[in-house]
C-alpha atoms as a PDB file:
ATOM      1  CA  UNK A   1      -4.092 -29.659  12.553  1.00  0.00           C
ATOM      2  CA  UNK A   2      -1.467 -27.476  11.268  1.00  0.00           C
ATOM      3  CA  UNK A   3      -2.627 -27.386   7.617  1.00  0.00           C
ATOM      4  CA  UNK A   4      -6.518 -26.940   8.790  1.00  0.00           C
ATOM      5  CA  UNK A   5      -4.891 -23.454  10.410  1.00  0.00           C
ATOM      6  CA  UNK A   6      -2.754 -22.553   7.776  1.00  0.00           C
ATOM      7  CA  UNK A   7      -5.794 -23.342   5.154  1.00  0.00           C
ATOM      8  CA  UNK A   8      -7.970 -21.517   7.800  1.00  0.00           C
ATOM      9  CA  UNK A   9      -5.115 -18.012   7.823  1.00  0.00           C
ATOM     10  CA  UNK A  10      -5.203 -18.319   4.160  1.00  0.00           C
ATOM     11  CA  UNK A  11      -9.188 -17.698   3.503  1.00  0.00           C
ATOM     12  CA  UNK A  12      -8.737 -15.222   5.884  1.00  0.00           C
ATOM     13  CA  UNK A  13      -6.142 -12.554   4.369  1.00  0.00           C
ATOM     14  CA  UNK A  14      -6.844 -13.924   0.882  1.00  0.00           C
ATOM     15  CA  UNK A  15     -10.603 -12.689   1.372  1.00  0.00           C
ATOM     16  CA  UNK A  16      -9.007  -9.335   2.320  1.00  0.00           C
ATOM     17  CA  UNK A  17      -7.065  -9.673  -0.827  1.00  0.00           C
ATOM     18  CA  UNK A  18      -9.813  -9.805  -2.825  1.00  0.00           C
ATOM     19  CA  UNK A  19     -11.676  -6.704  -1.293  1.00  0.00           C
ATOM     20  CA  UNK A  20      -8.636  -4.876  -0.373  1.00  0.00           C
ATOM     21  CA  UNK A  21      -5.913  -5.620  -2.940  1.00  0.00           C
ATOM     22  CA  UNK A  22      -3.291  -6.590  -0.064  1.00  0.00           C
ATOM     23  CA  UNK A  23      -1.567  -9.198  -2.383  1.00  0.00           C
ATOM     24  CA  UNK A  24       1.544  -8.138  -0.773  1.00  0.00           C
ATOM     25  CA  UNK A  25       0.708  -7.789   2.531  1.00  0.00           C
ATOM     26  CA  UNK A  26      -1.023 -11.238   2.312  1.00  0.00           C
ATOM     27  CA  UNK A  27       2.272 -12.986   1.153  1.00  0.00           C
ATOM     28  CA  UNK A  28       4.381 -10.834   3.888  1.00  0.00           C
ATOM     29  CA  UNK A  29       1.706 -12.348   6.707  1.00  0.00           C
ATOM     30  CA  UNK A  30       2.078 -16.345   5.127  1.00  0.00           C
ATOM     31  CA  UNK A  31       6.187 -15.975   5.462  1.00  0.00           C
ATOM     32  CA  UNK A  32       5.591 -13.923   9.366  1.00  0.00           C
ATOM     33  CA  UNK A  33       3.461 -16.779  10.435  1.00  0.00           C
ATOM     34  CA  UNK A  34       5.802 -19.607   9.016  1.00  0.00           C
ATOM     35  CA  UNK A  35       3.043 -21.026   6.430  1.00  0.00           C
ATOM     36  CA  UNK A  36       4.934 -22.790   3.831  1.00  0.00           C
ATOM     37  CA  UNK A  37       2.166 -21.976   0.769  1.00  0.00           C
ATOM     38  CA  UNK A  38       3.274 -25.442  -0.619  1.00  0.00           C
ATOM     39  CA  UNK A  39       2.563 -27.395   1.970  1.00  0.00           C
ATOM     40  CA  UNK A  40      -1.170 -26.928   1.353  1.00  0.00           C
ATOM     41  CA  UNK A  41      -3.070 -29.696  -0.565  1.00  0.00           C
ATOM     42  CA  UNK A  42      -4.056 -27.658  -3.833  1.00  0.00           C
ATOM     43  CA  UNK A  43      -7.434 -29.460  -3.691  1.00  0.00           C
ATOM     44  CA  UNK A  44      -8.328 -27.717  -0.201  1.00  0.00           C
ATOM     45  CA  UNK A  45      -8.165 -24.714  -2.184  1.00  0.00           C
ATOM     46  CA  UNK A  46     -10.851 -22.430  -3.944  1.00  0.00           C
ATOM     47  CA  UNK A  47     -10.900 -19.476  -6.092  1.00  0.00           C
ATOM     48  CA  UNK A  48     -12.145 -16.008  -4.232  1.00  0.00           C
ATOM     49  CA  UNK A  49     -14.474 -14.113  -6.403  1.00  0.00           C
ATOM     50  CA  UNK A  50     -15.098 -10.602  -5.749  1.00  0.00           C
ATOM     51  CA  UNK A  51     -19.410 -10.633  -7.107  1.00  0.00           C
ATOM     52  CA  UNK A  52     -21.856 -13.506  -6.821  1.00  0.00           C
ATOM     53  CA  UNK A  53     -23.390 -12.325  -9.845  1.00  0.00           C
ATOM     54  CA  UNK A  54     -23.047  -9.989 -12.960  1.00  0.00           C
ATOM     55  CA  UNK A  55     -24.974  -8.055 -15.538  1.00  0.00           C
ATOM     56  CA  UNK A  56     -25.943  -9.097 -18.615  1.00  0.00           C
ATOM     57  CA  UNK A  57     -25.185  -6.916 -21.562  1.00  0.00           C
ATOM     58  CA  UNK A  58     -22.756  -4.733 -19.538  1.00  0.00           C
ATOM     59  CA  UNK A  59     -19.220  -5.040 -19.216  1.00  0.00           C
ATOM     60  CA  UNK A  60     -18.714  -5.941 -15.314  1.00  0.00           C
ATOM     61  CA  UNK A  61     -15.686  -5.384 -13.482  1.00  0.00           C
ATOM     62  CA  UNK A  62     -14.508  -8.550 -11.387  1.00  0.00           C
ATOM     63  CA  UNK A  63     -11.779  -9.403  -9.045  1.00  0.00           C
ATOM     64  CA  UNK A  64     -10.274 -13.203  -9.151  1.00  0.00           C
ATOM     65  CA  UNK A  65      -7.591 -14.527  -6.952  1.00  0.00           C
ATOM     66  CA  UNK A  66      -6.895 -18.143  -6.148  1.00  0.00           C
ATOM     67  CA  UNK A  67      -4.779 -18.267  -3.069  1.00  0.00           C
ATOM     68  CA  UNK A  68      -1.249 -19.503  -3.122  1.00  0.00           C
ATOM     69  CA  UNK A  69      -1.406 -19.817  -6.931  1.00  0.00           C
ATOM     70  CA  UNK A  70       2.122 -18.391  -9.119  1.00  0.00           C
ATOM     71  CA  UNK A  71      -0.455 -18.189 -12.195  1.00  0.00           C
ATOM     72  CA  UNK A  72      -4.058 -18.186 -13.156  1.00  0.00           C
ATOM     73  CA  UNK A  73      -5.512 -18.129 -16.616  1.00  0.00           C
ATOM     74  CA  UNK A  74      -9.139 -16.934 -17.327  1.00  0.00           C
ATOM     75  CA  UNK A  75     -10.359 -19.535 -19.918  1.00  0.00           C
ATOM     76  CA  UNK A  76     -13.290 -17.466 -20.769  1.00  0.00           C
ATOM     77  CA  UNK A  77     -13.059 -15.511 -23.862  1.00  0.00           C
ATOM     78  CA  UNK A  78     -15.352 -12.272 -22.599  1.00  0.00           C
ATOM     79  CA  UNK A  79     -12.888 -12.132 -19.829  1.00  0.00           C
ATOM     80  CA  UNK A  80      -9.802  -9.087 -20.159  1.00  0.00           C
ATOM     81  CA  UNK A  81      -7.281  -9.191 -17.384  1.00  0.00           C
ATOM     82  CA  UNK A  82      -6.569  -5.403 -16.761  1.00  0.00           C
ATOM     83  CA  UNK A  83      -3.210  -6.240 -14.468  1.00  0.00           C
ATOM     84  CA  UNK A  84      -1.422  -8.683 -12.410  1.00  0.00           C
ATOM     85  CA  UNK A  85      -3.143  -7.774  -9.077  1.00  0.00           C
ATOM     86  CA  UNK A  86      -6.489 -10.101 -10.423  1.00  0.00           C
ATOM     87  CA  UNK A  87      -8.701  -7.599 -11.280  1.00  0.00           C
ATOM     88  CA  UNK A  88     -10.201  -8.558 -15.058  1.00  0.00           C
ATOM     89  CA  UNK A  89     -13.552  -7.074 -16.776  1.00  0.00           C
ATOM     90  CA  UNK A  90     -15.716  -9.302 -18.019  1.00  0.00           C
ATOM     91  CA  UNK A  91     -17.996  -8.798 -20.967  1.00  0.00           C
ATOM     92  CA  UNK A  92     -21.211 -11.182 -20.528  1.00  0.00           C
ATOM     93  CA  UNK A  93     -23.489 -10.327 -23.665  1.00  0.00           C
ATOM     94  CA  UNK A  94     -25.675 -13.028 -23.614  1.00  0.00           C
ATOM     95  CA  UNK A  95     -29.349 -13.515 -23.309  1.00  0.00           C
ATOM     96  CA  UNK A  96     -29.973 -17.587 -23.023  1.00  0.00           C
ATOM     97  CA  UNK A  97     -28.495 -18.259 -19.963  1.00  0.00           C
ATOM     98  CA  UNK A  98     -29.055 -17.538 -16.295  1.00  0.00           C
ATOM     99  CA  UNK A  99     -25.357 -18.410 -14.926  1.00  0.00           C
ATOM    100  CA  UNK A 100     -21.918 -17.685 -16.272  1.00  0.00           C
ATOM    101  CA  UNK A 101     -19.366 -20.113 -15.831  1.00  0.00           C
ATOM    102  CA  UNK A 102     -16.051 -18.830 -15.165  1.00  0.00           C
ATOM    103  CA  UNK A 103     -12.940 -21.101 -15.981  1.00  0.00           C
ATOM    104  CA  UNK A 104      -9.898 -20.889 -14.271  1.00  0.00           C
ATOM    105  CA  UNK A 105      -6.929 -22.633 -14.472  1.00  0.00           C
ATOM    106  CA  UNK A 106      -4.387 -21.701 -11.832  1.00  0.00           C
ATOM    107  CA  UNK A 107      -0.649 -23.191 -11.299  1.00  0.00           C
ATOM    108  CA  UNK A 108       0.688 -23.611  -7.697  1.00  0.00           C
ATOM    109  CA  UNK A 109       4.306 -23.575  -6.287  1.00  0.00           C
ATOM    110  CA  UNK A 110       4.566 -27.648  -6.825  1.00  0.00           C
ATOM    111  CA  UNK A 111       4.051 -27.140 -10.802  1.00  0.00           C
ATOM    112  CA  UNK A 112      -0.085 -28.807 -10.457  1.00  0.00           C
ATOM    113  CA  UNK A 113      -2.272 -26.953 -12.197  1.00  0.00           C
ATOM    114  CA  UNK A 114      -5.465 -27.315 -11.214  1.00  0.00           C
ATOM    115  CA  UNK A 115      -9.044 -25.818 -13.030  1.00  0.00           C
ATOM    116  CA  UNK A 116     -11.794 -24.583 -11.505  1.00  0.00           C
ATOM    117  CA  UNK A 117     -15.381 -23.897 -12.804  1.00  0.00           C
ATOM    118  CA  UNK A 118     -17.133 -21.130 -10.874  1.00  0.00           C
ATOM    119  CA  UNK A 119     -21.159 -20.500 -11.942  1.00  0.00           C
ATOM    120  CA  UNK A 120     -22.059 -16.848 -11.501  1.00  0.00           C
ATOM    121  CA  UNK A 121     -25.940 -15.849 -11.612  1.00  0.00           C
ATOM    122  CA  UNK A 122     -26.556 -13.495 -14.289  1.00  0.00           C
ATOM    123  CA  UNK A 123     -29.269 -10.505 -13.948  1.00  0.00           C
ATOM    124  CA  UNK A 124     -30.731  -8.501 -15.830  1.00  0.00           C
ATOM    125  CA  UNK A 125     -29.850  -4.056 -15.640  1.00  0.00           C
ATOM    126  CA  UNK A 126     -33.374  -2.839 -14.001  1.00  0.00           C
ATOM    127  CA  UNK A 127     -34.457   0.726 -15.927  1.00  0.00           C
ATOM    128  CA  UNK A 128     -33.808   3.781 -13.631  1.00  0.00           C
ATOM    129  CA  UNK A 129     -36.590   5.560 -11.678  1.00  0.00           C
ATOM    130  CA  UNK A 130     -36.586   8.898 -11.424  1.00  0.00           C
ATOM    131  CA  UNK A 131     -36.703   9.988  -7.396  1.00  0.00           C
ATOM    132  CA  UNK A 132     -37.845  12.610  -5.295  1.00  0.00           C
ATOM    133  CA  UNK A 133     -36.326  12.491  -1.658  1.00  0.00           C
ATOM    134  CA  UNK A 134     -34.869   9.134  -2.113  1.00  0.00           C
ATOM    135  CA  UNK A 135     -38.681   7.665  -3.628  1.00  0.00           C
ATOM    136  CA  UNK A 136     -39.670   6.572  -6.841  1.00  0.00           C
ATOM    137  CA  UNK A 137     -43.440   5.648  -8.232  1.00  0.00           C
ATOM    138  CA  UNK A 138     -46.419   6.973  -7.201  1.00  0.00           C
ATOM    139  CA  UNK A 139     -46.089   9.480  -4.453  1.00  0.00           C
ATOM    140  CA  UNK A 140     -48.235  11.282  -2.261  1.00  0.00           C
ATOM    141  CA  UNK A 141     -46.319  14.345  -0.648  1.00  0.00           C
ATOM    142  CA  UNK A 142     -47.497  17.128   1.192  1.00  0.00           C
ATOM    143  CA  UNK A 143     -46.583  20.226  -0.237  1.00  0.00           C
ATOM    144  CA  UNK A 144     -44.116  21.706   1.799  1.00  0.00           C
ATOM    145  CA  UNK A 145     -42.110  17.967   1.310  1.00  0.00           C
ATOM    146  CA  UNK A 146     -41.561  19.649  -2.127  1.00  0.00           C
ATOM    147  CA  UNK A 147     -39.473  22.731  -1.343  1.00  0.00           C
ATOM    148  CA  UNK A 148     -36.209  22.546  -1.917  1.00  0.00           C
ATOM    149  CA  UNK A 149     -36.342  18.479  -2.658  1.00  0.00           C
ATOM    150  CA  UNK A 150     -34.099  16.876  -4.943  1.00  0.00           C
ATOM    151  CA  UNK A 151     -34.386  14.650  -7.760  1.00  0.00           C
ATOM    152  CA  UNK A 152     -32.368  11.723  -8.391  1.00  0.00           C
ATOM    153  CA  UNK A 153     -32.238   8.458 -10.557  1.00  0.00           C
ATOM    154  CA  UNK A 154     -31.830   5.104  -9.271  1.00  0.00           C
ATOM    155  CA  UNK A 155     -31.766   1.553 -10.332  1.00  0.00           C
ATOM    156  CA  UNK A 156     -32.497   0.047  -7.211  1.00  0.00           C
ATOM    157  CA  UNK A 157     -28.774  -1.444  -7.492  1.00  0.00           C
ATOM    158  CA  UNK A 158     -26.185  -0.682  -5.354  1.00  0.00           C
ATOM    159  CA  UNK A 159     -23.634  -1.311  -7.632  1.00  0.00           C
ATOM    160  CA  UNK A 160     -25.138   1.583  -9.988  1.00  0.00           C
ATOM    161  CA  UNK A 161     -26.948   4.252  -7.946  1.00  0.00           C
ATOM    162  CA  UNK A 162     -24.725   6.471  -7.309  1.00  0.00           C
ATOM    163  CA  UNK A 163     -23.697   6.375 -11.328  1.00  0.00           C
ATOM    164  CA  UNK A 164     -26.162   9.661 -12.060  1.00  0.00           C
ATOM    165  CA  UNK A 165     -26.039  12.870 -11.418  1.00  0.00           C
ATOM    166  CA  UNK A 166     -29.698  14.827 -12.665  1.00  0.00           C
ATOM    167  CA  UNK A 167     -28.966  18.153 -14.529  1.00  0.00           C
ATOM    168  CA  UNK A 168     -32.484  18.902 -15.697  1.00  0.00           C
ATOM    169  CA  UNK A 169     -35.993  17.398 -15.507  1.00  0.00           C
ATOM    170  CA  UNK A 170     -39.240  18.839 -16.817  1.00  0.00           C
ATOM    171  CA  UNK A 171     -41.909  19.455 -14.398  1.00  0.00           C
ATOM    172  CA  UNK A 172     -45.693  19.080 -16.185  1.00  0.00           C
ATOM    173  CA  UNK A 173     -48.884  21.201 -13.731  1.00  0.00           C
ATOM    174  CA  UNK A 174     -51.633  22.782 -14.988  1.00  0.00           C
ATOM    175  CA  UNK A 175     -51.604  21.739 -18.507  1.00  0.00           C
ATOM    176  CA  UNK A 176     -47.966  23.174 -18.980  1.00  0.00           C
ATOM    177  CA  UNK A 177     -44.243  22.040 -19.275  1.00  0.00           C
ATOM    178  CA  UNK A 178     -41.875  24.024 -17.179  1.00  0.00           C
ATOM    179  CA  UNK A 179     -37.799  22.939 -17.558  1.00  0.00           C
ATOM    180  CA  UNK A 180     -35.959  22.795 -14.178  1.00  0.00           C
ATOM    181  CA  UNK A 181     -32.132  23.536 -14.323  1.00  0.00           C
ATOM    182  CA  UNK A 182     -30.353  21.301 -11.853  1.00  0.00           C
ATOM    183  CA  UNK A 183     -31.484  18.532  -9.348  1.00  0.00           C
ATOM    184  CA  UNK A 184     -33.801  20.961  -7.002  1.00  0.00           C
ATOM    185  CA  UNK A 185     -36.916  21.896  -6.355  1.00  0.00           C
ATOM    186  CA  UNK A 186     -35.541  25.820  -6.463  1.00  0.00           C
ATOM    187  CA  UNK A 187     -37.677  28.474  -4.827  1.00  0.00           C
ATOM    188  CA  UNK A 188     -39.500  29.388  -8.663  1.00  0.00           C
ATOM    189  CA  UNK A 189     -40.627  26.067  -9.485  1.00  0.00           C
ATOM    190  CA  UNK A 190     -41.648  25.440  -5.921  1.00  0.00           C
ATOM    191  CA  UNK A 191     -43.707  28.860  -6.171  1.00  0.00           C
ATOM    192  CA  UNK A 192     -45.238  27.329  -9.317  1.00  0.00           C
ATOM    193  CA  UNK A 193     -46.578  24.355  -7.746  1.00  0.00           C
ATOM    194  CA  UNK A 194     -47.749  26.241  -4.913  1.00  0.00           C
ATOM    195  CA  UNK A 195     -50.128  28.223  -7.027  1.00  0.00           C
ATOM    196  CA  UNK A 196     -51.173  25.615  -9.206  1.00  0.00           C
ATOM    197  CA  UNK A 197     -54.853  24.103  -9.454  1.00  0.00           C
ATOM    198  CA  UNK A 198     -53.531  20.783 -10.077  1.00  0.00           C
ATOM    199  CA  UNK A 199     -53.355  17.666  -7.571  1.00  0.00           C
ATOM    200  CA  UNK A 200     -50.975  15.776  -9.863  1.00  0.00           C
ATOM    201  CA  UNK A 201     -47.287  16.767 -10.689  1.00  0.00           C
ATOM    202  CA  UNK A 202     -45.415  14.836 -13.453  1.00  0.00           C
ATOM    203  CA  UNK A 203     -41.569  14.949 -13.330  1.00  0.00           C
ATOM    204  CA  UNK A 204     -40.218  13.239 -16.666  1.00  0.00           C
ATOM    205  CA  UNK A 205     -37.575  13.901 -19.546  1.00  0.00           C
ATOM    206  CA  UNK A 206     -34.440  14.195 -17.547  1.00  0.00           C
ATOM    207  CA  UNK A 207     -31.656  15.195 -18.603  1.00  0.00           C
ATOM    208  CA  UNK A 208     -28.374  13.790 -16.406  1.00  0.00           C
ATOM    209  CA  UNK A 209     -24.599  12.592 -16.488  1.00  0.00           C
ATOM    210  CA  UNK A 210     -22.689  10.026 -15.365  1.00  0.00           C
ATOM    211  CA  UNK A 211     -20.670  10.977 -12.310  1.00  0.00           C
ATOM    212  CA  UNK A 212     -18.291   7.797 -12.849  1.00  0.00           C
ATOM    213  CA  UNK A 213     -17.139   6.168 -16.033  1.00  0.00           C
ATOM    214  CA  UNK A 214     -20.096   3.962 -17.813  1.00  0.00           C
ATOM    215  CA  UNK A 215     -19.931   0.976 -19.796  1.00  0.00           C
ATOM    216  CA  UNK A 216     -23.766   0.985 -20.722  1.00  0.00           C
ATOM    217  CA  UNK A 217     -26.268   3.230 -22.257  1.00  0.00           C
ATOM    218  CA  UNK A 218     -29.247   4.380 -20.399  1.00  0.00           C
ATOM    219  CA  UNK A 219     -32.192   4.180 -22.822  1.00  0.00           C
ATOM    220  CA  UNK A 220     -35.511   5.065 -20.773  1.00  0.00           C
ATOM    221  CA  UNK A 221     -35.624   6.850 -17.119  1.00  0.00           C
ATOM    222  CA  UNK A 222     -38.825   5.933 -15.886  1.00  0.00           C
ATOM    223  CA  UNK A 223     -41.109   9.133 -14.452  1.00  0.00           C
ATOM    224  CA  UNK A 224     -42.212  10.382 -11.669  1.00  0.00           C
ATOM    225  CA  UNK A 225     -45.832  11.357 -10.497  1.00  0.00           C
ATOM    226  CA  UNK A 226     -46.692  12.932  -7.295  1.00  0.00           C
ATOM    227  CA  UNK A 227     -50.080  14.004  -5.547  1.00  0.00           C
ATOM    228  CA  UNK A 228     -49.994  16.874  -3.939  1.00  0.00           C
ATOM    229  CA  UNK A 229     -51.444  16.592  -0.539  1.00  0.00           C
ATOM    230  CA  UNK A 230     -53.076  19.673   0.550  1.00  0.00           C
END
């Protein structure tokens, strides 16, 4: 009973370990408690991995921690450790497989060493949309929806949407190309489409930045086209 509590106390801050980074805290709550790290059968226990799956052809950023362990070894050779709190990047640049397996070897208080072999899934980066009020494809907007809306560029990936910033886009009406500086619909290009014969608008050829350091290059945004509703 008392190791099924102490294993149970150990998920428990080790999971906020691996989202926090409390490794300290974590150890400081096992010695308040009286949980003697040893005492736990090495077999009960399971590596924490911060992402059920990765990226292919990116290099993805991935938190390991087995609990109780003095040392742990990543086996894999894409895998850099970047410091002694278990956060590592990995670099997965395959294209054969759908699952990654991640080896671990980790050594515990009682000199066992035990390895693991975790499978990760393995996706594929989706090409960015261009947006207009959060939407992408097709649209049909009425026309004051258009004033003052803002462009953006998604993946439809959490891990990645809020990676761009849109500086300029190109707006195509009436058989012309106007550029738009910035992410807005500003009060000139809104006058534009207000006085334009066309139904169809095509937003395309954006230009944008990276508002947090990237690993990947962004080859393609895909357009947008909206129907004006009037």
């Amino acid at each position: 009973m008392h190791r099924t509590i102490a294993l149970f106390l150990i998920i428990i801050f080790s999971s906020l370990n691996s989202v926090f980074g409390f490794q300290s805290e974590i150890q400081q709550e096992f010695s308040n408690i009286g949980v003697n790290s040893a005492s736990i059968k090495n077999d009960s226990i399971k590596p924490i991995i911060s992402r059920e799956l990765i990226h292919r052809g990116l290099v993805n950023e991935i938190d390991i921690y087995v609990p109780t362990a003095e040392k742990t070894i990543i086996n894999n050779e894409g895998v850099k450790k970047i410091d002694n709190y278990g956060h590592y990047l990995l670099m997965l640049y395959s294209f054969e497989n759908d699952f990654y397996e991640l080896n671990i070897d980790s050594t515990f208080k009682n000199g066992v060493t035990k390895n693991y072999i975790v499978p990760i899934r393995i996706i594929d980066v989706k090409t960015p949309s261009l947006e207009i009020n959060g939407k992408n494809g097709f649209q049909n907007l009425e026309l004051e929806e258009l004033k003052n809306a803002e462009l953006t560029i998604s993946m439809n990936d959490p891990l990645f949407d809020n990676y761009f910033e849109v500086e300029s886009f190109n707006l195509y009406v009436d058989k012309k190309k106007y550029l738009v500086e910035g992410k807005i619909i500003d009060s000139k290009t809104f006058d534009i489409i207000s006085n334009s014969k066309d139904e169809i608008l095509d937003f395309f050829d954006v230009n944008f930045k990276f508002t947090k350091n990237s690993n990947f290059k962004i080859c393609k945004i895909n357009p947008l086209r909206v129907k004006l509703e009037r």
